[in-house]
PDB file of N, CA and C in Angstrom:
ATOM      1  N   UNK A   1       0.816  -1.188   0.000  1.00  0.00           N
ATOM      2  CA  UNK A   1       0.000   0.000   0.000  1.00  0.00           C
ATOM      3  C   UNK A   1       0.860   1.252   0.000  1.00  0.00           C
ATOM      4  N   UNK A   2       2.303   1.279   0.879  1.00  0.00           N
ATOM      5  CA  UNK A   2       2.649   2.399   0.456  1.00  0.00           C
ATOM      6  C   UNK A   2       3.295   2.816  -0.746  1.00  0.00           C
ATOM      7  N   UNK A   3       3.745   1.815  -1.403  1.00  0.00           N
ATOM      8  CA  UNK A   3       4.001   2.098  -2.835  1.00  0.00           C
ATOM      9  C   UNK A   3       2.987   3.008  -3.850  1.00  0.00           C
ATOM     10  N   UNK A   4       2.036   1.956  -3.384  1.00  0.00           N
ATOM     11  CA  UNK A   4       0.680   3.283  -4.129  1.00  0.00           C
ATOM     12  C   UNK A   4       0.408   4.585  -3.341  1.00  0.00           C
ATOM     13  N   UNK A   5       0.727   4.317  -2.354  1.00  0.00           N
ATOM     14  CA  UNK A   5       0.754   5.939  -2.019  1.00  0.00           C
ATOM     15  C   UNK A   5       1.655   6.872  -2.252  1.00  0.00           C
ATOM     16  N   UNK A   6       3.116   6.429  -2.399  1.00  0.00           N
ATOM     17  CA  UNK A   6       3.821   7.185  -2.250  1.00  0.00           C
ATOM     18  C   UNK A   6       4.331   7.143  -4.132  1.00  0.00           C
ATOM     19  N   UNK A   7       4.155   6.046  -4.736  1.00  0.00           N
ATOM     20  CA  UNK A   7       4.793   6.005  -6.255  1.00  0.00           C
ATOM     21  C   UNK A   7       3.609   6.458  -7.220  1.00  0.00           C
ATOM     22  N   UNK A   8       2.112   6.005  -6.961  1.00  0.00           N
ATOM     23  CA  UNK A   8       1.316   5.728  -7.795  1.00  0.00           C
ATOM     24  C   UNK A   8       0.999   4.282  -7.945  1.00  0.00           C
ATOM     25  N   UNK A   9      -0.290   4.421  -8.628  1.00  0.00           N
ATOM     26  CA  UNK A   9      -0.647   3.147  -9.287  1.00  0.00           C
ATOM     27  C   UNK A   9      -0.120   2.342 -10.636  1.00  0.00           C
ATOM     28  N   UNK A  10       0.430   3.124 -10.811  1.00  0.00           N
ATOM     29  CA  UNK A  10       1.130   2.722 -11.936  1.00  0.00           C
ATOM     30  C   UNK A  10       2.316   1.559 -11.948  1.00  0.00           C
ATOM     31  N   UNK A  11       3.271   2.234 -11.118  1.00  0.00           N
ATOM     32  CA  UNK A  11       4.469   1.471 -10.492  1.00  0.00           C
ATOM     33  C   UNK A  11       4.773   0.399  -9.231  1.00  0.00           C
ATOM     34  N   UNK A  12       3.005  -0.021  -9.167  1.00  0.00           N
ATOM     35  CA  UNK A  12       2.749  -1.436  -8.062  1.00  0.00           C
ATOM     36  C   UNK A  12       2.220  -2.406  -8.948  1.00  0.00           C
ATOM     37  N   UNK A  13       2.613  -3.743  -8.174  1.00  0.00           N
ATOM     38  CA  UNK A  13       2.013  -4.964  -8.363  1.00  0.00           C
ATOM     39  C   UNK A  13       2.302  -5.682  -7.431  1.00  0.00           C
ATOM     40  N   UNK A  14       1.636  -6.939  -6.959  1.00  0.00           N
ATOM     41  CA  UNK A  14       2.043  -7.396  -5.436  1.00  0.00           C
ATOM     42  C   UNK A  14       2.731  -8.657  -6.008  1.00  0.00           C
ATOM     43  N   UNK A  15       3.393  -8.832  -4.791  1.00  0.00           N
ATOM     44  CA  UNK A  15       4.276 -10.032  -4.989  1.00  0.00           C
ATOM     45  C   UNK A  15       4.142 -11.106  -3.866  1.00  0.00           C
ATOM     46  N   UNK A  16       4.846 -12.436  -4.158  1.00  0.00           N
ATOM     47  CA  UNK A  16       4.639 -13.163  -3.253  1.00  0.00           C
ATOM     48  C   UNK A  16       5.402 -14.224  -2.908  1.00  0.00           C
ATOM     49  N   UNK A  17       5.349 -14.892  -1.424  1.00  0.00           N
ATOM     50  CA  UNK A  17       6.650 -15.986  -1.572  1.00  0.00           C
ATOM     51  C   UNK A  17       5.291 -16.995  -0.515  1.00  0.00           C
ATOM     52  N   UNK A  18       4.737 -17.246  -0.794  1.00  0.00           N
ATOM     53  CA  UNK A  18       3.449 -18.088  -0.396  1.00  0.00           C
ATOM     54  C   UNK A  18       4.513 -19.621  -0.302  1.00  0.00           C
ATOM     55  N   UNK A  19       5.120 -20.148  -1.184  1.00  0.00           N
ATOM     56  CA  UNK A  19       5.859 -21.245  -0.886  1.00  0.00           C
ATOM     57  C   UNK A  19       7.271 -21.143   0.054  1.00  0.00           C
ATOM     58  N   UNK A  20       7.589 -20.213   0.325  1.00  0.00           N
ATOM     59  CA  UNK A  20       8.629 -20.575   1.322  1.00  0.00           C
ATOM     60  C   UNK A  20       8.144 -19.224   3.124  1.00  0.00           C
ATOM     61  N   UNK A  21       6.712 -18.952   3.013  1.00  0.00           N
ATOM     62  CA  UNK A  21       6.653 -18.132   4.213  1.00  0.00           C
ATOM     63  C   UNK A  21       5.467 -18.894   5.683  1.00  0.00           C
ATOM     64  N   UNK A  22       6.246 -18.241   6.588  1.00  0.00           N
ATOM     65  CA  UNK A  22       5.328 -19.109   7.356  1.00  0.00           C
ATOM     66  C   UNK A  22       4.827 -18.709   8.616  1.00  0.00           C
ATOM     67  N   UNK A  23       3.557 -19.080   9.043  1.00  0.00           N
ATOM     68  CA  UNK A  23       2.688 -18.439  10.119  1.00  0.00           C
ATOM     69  C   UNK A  23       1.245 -17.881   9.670  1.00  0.00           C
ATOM     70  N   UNK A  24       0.960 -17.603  10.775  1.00  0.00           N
ATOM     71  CA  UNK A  24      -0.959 -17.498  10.601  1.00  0.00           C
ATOM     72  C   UNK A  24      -0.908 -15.914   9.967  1.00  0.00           C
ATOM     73  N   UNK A  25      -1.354 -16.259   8.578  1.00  0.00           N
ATOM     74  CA  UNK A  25      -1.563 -14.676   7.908  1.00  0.00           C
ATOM     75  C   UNK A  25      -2.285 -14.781   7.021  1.00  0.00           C
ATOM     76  N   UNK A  26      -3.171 -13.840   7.260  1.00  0.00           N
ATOM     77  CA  UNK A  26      -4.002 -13.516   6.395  1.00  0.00           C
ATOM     78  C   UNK A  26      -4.481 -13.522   4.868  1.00  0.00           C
ATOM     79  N   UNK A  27      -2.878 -13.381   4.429  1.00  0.00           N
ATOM     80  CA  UNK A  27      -3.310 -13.778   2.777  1.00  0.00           C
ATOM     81  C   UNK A  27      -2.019 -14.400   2.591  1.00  0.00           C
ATOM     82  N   UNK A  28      -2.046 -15.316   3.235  1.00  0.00           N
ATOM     83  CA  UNK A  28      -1.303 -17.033   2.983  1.00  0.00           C
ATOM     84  C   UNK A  28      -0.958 -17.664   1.685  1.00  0.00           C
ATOM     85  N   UNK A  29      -2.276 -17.695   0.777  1.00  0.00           N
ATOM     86  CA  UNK A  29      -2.479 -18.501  -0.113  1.00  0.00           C
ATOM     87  C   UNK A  29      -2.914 -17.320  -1.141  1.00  0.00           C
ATOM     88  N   UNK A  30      -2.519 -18.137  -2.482  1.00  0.00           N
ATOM     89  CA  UNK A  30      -2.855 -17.162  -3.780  1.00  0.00           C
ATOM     90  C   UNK A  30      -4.495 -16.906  -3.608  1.00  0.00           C
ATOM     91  N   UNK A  31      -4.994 -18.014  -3.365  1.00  0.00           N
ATOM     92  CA  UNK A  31      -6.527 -17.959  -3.067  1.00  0.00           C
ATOM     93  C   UNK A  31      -7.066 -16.686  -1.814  1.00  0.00           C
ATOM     94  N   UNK A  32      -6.619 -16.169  -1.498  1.00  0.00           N
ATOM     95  CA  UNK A  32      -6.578 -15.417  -0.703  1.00  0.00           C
ATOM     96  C   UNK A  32      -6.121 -13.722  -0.904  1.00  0.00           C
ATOM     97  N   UNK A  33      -5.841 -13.805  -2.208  1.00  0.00           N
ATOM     98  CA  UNK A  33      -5.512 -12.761  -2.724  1.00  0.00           C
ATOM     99  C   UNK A  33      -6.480 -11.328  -2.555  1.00  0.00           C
ATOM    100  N   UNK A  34      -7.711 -11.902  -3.297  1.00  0.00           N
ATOM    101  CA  UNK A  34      -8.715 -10.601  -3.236  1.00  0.00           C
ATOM    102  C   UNK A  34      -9.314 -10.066  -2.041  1.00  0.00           C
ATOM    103  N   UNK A  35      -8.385 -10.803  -1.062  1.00  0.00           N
ATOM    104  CA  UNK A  35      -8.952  -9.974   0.787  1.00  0.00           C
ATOM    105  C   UNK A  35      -8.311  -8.274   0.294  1.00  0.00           C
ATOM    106  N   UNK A  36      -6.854  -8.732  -0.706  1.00  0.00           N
ATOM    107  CA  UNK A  36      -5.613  -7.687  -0.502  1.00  0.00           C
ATOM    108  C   UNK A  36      -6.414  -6.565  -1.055  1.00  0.00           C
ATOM    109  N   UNK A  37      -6.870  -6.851  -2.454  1.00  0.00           N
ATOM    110  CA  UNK A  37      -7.935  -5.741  -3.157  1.00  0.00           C
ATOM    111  C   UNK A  37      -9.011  -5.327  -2.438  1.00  0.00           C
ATOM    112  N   UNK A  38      -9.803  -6.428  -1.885  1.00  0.00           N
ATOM    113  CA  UNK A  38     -11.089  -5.939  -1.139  1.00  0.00           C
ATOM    114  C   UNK A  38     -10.514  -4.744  -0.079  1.00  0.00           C
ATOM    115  N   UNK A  39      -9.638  -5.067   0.705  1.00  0.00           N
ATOM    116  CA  UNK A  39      -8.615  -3.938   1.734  1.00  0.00           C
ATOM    117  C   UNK A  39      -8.553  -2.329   0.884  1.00  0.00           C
ATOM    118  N   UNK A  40      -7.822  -2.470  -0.616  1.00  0.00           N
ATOM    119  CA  UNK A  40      -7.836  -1.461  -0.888  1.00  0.00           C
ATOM    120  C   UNK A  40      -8.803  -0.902  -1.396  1.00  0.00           C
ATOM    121  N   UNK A  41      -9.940  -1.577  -1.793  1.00  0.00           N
ATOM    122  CA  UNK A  41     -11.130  -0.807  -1.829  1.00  0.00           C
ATOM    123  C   UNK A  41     -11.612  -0.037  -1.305  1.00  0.00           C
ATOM    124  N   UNK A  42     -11.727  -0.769   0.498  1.00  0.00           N
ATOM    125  CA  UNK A  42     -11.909   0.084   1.708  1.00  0.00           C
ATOM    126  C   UNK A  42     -11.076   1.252   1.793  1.00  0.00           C
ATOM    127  N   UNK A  43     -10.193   1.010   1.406  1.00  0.00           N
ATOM    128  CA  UNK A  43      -9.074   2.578   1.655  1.00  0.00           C
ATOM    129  C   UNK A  43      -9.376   3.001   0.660  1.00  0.00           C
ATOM    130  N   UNK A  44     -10.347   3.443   0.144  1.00  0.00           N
ATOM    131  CA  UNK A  44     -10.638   4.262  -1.094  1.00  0.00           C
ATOM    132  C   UNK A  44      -9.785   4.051  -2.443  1.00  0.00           C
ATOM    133  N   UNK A  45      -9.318   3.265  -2.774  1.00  0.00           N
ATOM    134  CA  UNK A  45      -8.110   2.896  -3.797  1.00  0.00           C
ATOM    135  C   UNK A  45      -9.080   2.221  -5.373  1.00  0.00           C
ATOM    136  N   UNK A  46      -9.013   2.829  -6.382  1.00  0.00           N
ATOM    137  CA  UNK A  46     -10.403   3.087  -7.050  1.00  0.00           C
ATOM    138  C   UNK A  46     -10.128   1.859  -8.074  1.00  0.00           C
ATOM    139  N   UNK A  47     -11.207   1.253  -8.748  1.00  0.00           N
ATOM    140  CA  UNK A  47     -11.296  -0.230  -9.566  1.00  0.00           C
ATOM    141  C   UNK A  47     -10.346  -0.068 -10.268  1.00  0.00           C
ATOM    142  N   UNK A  48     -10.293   0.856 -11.030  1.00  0.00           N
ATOM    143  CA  UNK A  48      -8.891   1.055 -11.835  1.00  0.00           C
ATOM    144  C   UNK A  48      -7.629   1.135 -11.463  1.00  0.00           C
ATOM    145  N   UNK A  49      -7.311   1.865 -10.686  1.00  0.00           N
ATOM    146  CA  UNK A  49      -5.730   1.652  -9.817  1.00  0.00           C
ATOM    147  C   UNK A  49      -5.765   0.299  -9.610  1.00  0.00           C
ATOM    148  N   UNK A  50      -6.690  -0.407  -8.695  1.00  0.00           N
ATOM    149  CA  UNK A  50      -6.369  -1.931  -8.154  1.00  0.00           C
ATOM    150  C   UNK A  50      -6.508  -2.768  -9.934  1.00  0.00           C
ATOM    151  N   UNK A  51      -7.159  -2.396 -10.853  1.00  0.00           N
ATOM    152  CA  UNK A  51      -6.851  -3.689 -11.852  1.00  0.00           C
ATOM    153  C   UNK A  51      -5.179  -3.478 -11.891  1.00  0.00           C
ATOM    154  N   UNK A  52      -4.664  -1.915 -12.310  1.00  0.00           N
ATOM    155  CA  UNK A  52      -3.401  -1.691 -12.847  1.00  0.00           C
ATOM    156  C   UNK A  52      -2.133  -2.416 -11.943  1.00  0.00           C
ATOM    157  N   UNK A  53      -2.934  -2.348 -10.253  1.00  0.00           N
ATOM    158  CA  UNK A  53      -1.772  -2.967  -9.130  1.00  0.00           C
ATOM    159  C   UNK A  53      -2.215  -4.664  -9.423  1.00  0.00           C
ATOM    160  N   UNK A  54      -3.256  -4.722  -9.614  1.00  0.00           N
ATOM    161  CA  UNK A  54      -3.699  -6.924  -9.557  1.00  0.00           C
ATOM    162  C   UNK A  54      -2.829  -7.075 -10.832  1.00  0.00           C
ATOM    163  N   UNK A  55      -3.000  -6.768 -11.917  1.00  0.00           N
ATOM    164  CA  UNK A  55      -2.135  -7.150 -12.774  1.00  0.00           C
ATOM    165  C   UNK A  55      -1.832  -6.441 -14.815  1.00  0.00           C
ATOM    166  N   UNK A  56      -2.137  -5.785 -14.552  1.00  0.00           N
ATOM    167  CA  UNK A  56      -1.902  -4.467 -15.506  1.00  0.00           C
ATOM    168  C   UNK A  56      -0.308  -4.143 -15.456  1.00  0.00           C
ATOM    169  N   UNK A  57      -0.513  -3.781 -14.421  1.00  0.00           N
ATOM    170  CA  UNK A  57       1.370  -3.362 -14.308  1.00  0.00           C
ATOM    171  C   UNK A  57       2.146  -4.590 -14.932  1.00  0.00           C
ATOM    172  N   UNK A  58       1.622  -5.320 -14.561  1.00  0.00           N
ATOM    173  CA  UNK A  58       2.766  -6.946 -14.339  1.00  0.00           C
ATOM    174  C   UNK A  58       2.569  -6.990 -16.451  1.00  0.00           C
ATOM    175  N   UNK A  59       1.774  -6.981 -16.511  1.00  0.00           N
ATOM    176  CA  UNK A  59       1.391  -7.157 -17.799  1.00  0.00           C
ATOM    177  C   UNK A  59       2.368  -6.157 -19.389  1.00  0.00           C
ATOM    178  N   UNK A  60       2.230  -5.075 -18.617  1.00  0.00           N
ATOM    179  CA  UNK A  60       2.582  -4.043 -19.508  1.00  0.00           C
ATOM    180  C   UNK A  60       4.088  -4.032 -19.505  1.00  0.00           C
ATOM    181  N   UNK A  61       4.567  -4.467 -17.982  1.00  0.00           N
ATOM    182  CA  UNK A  61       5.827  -4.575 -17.843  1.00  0.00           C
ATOM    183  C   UNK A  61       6.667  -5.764 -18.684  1.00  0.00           C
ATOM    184  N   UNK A  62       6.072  -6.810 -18.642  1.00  0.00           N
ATOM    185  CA  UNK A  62       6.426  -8.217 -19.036  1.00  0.00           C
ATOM    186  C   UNK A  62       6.577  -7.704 -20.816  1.00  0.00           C
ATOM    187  N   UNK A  63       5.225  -6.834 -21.359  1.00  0.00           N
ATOM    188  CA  UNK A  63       5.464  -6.626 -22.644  1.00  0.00           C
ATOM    189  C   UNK A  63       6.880  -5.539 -22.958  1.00  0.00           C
ATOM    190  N   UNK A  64       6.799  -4.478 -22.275  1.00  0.00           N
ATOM    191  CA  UNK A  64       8.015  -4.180 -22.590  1.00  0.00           C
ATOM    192  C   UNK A  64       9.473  -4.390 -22.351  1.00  0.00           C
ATOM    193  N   UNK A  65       9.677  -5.639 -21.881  1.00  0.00           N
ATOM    194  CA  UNK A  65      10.931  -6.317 -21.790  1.00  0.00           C
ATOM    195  C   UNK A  65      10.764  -7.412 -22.499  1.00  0.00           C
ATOM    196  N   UNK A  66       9.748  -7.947 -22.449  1.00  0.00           N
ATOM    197  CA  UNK A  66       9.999  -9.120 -23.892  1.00  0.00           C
ATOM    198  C   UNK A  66       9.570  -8.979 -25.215  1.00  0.00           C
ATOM    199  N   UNK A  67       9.133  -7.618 -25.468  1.00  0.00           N
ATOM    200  CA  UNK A  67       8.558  -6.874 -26.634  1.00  0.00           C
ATOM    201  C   UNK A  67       7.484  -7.317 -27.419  1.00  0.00           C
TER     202      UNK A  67
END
C-alpha cells in the first residue's frame, strides 16, 4: 500500500513468496488474494488503480521487456 501511495498506481504490483513463508496470515495462499484488493477498496483505492496494481502493471511490464 505504500508504494501506491507514495509512487502511484502505476508502479505497483504485489508479490509473493506463499511457498517458502510461514505463520498465521491472512493472505497465505494465492486464493486469498482478493482480501488484498477488497482492503484497498476500503481505503478508497479506485477499480482502476487496483486492476493496474492486480495485474496491468505486471502485464505491460512483461510486454516491454519481452517486446
Amino acid at each position: 500500500m505504500s508504494g501506491v501511495l507514495t509512487r502511484g498506481s502505476e508502479c505497483a504490483a504485489p508479490g509473493s513468496d506463499f511457498d517458502g513463508i510461514q505463520g498465521n496470515l491472512e493472505v497465505g495462499r494465492v486464493e486469498k488474494m482478493p482480501l488484498l484488493f477488497d482492503r484497498f477498496r476500503r481505503d478508497g483505492i479506485s477499480d482502476e488503480a487496483i486492476e493496474k496494481i492486480a495485474w496491468k502493471n505486471a502485464i505491460r511490464t512483461l510486454k516491454d521487456i519481452l517486446g
